[in-house]
Structures are given as C-alpha cells and as structure tokens.
PDB file of N, CA and C in Angstrom:
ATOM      1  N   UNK A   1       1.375  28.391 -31.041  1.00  0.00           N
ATOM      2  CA  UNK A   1       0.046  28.607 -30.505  1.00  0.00           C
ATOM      3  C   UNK A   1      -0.157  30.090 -30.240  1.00  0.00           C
ATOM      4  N   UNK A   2      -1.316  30.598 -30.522  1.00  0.00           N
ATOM      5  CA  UNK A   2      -1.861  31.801 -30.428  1.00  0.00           C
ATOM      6  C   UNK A   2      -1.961  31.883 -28.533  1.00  0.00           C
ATOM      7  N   UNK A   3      -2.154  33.133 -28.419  1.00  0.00           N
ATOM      8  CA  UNK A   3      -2.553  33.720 -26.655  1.00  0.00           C
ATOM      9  C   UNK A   3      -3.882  32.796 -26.485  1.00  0.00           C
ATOM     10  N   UNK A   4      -4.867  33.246 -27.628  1.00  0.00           N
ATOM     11  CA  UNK A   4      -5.994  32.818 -27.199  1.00  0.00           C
ATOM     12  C   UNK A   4      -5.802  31.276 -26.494  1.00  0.00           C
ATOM     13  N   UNK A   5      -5.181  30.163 -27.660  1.00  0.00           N
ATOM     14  CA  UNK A   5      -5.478  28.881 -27.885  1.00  0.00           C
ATOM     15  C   UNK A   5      -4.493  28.507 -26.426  1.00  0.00           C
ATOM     16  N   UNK A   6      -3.391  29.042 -25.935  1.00  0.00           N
ATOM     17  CA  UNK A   6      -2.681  29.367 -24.580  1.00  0.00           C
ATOM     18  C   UNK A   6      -3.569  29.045 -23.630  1.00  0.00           C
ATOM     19  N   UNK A   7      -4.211  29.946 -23.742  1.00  0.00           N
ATOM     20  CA  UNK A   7      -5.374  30.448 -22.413  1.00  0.00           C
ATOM     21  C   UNK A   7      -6.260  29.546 -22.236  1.00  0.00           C
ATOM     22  N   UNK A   8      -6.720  29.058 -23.707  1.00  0.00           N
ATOM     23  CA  UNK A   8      -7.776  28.061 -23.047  1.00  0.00           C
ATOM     24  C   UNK A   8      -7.360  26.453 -23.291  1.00  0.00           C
ATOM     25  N   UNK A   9      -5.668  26.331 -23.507  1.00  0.00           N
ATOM     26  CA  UNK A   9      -5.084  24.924 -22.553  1.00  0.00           C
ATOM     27  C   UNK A   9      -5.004  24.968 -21.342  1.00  0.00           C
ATOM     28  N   UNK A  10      -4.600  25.950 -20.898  1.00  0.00           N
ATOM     29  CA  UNK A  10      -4.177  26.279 -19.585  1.00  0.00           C
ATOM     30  C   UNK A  10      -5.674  25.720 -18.581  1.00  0.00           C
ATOM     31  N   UNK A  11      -6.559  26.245 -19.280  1.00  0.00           N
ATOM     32  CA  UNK A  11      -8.133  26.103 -18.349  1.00  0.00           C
ATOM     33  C   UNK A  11      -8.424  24.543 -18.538  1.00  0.00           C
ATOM     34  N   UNK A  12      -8.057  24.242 -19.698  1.00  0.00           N
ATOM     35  CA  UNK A  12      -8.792  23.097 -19.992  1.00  0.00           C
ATOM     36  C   UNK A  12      -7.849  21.832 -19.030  1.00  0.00           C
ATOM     37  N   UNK A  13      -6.098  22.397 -18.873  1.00  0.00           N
ATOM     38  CA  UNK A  13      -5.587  21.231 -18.013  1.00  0.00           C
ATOM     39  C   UNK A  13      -5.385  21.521 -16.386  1.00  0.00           C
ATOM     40  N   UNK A  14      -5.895  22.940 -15.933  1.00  0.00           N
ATOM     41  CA  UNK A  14      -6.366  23.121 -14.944  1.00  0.00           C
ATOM     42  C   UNK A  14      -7.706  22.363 -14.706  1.00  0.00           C
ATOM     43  N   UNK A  15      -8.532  22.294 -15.195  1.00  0.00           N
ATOM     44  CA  UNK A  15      -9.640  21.676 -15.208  1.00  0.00           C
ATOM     45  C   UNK A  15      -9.685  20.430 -15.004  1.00  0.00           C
ATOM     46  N   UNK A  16      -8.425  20.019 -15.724  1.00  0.00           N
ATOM     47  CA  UNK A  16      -8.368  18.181 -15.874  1.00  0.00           C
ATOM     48  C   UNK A  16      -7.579  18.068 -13.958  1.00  0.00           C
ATOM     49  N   UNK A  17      -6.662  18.936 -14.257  1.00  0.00           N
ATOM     50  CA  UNK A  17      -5.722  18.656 -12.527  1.00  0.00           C
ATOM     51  C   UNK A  17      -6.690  18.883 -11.777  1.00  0.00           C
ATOM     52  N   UNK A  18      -7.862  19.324 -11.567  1.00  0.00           N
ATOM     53  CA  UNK A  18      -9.016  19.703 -10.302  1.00  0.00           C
ATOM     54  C   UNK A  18      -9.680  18.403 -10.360  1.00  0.00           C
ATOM     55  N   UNK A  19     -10.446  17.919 -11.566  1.00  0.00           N
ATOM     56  CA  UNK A  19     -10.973  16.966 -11.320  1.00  0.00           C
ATOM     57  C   UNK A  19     -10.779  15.172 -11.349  1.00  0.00           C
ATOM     58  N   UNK A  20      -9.497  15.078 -12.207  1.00  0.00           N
ATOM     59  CA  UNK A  20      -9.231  13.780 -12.501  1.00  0.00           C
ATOM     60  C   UNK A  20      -8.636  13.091 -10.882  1.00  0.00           C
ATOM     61  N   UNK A  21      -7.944  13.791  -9.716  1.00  0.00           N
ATOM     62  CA  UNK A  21      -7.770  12.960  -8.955  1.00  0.00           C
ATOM     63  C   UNK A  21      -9.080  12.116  -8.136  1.00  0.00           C
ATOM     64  N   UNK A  22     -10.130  13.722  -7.702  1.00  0.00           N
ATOM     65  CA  UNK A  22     -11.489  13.138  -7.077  1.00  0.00           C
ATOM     66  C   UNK A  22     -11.825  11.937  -8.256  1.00  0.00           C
ATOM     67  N   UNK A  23     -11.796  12.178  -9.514  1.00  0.00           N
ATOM     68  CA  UNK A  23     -12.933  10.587 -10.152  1.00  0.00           C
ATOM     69  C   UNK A  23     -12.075   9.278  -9.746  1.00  0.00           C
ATOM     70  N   UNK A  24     -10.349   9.591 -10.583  1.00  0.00           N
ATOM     71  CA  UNK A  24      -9.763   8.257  -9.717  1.00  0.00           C
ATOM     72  C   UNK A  24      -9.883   8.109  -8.191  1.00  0.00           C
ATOM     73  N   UNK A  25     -10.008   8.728  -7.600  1.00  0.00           N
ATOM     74  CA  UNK A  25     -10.160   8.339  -5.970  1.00  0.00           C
ATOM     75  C   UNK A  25     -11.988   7.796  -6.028  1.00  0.00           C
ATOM     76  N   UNK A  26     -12.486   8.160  -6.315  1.00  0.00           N
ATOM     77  CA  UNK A  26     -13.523   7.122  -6.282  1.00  0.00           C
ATOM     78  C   UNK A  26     -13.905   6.249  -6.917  1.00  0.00           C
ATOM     79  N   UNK A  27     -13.296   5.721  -8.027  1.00  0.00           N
ATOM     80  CA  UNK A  27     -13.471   4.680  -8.713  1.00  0.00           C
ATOM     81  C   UNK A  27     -12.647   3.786  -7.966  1.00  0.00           C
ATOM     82  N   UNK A  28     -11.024   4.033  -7.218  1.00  0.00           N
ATOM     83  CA  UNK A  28     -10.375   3.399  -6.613  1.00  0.00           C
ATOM     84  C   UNK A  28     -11.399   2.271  -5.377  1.00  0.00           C
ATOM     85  N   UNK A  29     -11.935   4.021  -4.742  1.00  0.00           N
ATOM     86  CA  UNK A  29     -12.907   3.799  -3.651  1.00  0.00           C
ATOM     87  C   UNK A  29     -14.003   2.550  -4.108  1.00  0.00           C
ATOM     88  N   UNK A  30     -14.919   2.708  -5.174  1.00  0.00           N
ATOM     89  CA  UNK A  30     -15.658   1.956  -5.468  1.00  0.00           C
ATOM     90  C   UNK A  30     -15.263   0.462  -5.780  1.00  0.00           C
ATOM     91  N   UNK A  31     -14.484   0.253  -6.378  1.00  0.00           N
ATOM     92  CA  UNK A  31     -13.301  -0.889  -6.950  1.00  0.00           C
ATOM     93  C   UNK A  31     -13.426  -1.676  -5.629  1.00  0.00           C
ATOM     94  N   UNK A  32     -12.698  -1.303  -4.732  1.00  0.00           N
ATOM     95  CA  UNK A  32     -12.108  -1.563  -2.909  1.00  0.00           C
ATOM     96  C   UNK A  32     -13.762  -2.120  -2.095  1.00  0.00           C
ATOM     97  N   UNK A  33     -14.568  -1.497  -2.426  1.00  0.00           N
ATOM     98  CA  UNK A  33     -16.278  -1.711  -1.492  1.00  0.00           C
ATOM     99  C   UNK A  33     -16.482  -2.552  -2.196  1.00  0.00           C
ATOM    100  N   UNK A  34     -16.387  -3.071  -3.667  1.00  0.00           N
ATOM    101  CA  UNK A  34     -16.521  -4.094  -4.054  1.00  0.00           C
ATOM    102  C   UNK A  34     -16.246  -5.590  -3.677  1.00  0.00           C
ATOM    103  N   UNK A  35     -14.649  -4.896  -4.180  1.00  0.00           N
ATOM    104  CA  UNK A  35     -13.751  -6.102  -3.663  1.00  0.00           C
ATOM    105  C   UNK A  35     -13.430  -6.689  -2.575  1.00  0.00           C
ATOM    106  N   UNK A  36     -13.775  -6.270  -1.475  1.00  0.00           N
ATOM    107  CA  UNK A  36     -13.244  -6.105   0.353  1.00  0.00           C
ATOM    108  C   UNK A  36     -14.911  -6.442   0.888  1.00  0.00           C
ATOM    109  N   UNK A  37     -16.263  -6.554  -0.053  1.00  0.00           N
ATOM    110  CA  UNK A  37     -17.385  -7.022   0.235  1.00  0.00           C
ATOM    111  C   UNK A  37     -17.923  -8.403   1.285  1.00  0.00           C
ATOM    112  N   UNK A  38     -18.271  -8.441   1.717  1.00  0.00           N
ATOM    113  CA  UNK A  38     -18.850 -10.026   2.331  1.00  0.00           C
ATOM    114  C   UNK A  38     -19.712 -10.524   0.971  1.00  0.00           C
ATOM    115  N   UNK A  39     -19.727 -10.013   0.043  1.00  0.00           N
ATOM    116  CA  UNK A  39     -20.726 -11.180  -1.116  1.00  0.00           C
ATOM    117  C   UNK A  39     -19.014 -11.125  -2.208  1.00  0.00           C
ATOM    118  N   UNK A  40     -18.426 -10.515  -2.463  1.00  0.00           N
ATOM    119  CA  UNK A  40     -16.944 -10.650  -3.226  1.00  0.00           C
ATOM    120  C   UNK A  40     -15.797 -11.609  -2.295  1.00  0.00           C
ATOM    121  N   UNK A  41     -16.566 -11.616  -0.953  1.00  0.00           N
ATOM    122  CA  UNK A  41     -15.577 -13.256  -0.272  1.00  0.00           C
ATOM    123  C   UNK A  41     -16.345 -14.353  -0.662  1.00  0.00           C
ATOM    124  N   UNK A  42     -17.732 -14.095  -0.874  1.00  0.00           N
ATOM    125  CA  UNK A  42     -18.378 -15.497  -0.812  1.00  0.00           C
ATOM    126  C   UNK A  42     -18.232 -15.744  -2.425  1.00  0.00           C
ATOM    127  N   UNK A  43     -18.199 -14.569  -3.299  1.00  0.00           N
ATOM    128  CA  UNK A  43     -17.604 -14.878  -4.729  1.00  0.00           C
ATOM    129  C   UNK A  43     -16.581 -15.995  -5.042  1.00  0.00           C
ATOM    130  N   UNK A  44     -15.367 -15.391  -4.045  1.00  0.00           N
ATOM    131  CA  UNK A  44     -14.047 -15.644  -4.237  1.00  0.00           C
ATOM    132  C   UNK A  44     -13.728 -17.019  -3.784  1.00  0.00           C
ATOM    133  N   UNK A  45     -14.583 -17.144  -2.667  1.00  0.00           N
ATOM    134  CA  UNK A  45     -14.898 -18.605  -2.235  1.00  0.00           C
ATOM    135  C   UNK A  45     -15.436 -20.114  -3.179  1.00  0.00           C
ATOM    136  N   UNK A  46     -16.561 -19.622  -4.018  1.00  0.00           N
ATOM    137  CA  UNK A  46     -17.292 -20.113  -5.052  1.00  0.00           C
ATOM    138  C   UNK A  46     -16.232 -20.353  -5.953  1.00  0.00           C
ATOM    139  N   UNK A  47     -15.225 -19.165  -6.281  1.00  0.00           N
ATOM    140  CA  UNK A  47     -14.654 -19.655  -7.638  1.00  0.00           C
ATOM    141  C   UNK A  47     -13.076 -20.555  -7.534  1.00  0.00           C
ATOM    142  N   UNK A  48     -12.480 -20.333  -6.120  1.00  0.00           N
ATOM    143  CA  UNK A  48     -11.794 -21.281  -5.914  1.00  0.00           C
ATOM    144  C   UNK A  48     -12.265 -22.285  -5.668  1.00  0.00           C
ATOM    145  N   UNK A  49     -14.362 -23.180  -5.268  1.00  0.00           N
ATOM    146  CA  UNK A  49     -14.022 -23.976  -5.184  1.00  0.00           C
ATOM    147  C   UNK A  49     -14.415 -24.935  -6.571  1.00  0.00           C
ATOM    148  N   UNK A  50     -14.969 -23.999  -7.258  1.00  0.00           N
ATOM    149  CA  UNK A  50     -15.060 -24.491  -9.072  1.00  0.00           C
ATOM    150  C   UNK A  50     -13.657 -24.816  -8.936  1.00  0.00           C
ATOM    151  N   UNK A  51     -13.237 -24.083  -9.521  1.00  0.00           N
ATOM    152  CA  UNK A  51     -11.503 -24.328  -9.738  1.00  0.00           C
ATOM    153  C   UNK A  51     -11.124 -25.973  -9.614  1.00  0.00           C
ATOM    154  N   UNK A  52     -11.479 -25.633  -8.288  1.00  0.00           N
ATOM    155  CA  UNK A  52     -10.856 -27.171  -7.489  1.00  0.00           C
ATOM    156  C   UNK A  52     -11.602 -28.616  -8.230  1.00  0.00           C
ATOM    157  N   UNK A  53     -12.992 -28.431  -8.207  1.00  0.00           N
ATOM    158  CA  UNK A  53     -13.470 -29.347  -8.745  1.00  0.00           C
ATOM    159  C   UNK A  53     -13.481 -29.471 -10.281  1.00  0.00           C
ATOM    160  N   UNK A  54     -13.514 -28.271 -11.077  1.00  0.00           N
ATOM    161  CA  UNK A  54     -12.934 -28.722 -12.225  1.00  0.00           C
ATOM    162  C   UNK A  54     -11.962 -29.589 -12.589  1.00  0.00           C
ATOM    163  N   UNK A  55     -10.532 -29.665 -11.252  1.00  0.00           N
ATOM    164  CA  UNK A  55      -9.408 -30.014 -11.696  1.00  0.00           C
ATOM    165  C   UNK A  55      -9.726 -31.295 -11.581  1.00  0.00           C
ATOM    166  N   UNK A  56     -10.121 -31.757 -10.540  1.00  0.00           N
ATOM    167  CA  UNK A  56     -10.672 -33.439  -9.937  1.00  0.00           C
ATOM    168  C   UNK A  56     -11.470 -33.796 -10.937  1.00  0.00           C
ATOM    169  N   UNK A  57     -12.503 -33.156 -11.355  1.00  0.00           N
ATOM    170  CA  UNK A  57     -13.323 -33.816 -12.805  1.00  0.00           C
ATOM    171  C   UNK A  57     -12.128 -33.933 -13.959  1.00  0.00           C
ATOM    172  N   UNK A  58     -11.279 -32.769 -14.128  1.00  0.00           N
ATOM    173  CA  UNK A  58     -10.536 -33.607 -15.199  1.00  0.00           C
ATOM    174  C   UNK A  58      -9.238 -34.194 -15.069  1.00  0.00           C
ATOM    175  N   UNK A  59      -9.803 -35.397 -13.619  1.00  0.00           N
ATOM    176  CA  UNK A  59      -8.417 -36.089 -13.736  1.00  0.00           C
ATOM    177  C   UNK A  59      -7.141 -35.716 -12.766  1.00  0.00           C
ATOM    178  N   UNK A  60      -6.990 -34.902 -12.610  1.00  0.00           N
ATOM    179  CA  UNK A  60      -5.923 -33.745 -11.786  1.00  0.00           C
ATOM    180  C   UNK A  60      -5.957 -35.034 -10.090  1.00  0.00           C
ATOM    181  N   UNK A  61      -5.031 -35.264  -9.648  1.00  0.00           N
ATOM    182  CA  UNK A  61      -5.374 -35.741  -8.308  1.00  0.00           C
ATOM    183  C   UNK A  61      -5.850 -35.016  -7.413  1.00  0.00           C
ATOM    184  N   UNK A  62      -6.574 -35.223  -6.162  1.00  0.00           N
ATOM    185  CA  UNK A  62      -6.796 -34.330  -5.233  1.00  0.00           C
ATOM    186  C   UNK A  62      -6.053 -33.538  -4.728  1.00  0.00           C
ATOM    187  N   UNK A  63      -5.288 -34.425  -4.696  1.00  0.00           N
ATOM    188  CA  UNK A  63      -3.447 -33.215  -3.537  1.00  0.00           C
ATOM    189  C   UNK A  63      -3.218 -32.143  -4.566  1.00  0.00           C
ATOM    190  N   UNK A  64      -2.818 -33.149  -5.752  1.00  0.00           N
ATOM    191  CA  UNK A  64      -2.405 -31.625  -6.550  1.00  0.00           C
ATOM    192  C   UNK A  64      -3.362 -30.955  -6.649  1.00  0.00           C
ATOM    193  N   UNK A  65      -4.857 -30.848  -6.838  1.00  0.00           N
ATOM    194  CA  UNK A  65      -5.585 -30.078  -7.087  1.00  0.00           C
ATOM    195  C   UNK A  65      -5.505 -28.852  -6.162  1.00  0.00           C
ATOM    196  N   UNK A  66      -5.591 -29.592  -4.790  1.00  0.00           N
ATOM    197  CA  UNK A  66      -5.834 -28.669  -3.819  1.00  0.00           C
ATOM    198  C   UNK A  66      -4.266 -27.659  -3.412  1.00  0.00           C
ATOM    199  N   UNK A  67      -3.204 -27.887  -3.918  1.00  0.00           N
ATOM    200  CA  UNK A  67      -1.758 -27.404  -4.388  1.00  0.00           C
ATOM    201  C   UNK A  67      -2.505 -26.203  -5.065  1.00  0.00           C
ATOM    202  N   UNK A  68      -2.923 -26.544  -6.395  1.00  0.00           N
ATOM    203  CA  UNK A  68      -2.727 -25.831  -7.334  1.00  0.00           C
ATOM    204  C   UNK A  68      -4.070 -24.746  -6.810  1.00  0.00           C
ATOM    205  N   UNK A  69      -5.317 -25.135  -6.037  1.00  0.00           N
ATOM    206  CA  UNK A  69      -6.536 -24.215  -5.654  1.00  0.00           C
ATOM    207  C   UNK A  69      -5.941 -23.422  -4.417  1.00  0.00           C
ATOM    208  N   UNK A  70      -5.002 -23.604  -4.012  1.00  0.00           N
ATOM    209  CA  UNK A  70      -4.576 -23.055  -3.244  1.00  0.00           C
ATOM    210  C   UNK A  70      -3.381 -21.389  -3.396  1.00  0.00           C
ATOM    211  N   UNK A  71      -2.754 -22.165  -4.362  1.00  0.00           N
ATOM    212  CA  UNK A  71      -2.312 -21.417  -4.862  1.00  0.00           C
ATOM    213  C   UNK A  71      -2.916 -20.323  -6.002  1.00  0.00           C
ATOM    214  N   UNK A  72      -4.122 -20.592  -6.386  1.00  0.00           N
ATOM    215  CA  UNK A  72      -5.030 -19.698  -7.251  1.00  0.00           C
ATOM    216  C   UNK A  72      -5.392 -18.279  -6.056  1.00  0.00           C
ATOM    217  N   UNK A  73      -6.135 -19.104  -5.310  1.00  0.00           N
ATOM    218  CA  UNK A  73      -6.157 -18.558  -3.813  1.00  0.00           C
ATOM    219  C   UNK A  73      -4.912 -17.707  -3.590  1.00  0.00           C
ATOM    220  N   UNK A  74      -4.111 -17.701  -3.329  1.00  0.00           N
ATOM    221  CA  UNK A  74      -3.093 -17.092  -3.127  1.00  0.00           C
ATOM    222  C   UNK A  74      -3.123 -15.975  -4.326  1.00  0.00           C
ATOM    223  N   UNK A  75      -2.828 -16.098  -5.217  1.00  0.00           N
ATOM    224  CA  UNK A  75      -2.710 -15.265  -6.604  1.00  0.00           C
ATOM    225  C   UNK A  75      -3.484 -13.966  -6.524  1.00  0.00           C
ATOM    226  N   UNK A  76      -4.948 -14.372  -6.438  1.00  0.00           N
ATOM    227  CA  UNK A  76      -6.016 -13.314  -6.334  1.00  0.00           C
ATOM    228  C   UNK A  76      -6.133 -12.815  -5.011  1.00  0.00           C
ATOM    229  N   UNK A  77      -5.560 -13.456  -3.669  1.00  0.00           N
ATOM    230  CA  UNK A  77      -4.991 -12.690  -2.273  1.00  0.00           C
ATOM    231  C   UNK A  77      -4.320 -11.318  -2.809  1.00  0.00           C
ATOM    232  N   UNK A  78      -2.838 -11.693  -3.547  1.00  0.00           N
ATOM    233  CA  UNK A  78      -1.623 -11.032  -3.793  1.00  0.00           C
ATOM    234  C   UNK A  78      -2.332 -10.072  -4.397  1.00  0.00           C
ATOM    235  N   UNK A  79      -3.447 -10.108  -5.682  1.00  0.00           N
ATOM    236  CA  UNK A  79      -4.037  -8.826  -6.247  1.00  0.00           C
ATOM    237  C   UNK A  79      -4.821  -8.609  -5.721  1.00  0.00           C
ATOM    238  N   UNK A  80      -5.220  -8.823  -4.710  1.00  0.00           N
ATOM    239  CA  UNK A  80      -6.611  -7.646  -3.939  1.00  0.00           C
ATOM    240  C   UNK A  80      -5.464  -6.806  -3.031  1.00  0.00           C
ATOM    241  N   UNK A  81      -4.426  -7.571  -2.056  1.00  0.00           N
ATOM    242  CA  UNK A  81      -3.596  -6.626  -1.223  1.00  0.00           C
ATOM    243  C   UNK A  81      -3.042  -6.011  -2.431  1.00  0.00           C
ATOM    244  N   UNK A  82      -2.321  -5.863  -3.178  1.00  0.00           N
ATOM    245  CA  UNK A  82      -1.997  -4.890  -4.224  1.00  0.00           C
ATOM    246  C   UNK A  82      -2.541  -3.797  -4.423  1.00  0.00           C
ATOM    247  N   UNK A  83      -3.744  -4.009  -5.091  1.00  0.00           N
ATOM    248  CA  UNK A  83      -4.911  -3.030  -5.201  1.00  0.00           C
ATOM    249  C   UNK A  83      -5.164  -1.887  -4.075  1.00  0.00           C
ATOM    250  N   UNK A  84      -5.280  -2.664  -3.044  1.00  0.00           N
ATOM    251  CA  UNK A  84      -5.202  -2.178  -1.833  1.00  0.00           C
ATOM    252  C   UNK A  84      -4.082  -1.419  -1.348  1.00  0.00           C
ATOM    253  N   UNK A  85      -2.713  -1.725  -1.482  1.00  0.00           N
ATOM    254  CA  UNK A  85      -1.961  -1.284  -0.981  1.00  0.00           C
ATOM    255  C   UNK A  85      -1.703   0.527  -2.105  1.00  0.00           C
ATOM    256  N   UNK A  86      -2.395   0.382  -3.212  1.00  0.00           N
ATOM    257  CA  UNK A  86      -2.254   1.400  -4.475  1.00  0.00           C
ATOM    258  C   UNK A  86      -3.137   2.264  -4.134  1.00  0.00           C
ATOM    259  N   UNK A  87      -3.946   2.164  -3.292  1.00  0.00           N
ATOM    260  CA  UNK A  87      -5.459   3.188  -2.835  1.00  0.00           C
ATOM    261  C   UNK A  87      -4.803   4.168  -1.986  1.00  0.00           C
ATOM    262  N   UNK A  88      -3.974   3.505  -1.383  1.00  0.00           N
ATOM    263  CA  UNK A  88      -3.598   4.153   0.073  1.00  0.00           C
ATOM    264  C   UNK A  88      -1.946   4.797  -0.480  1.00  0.00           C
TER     265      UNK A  88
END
C-alpha cells in the first residue's frame, strides 16, 4: 500500500471505531424498549397462549400441553434475559 492509500485506511477505520459502538448501542437500546414493552408482554402473552391452544386442537393433552407452553415460556424468558444481560 501506498502512504496515500495508508492514510486514508487509517481515517476510514478511525471513523468506523468512533461510530460503530454509538449505532450498536442504540440498536441494542432500541431492541430492549421493544422487548421489555407492556404491549411485547401482552405479545408474549398472546403467543404462548396460541401455542397452547394449538396443541389442544391438535390432540396434545392438556397437561402436556401446558408442560410444553410452559416451557416455550421459559425459552423466550431465557432469550430476552440473555439479550439483556449482552446490553449491559
């Protein structure tokens, strides 16, 4: 590499180190206001209780259903604290 073509990596990954942490920190940020929402609980609520009744419409017993909706529940717990715990 030439001086010139040097000089202007140097700017161009200075440039990237100044700004790429602020965009990931707010996309993190944005991600989190989403997810941690009072309408993304009442989401999360809705789709475990599809879940559940899907399983009972096809057959699934109740107990196990509610085993297995429970444990869905659990799953998407484990990846929101995740998420969460990666922000911080």
């Amino acid at each position: 590499m030439e001086g010139k073509d040097l000089t202007e990596l140097k700017e161009v990954l200075e440039t990237v180190s100044d700004k790429v942490p602020s965009l990931i920190g707010g996309l993190v940020s944005a991600v989190m206001t989403n997810v941690y929402s009072p309408e993304a609980g009442q989401q999360l609520g809705k789709a475990v209780g599809a879940f559940y009744n899907e399983l009972v419409a096809s057959g699934i017993p109740a107990e196990e259903a509610l085993k297995m909706a429970k444990d869905y529940l659990g799953v998407m717990s484990s990846a929101l604290e995740k998420a969460k715990a990666e922000k911080h």
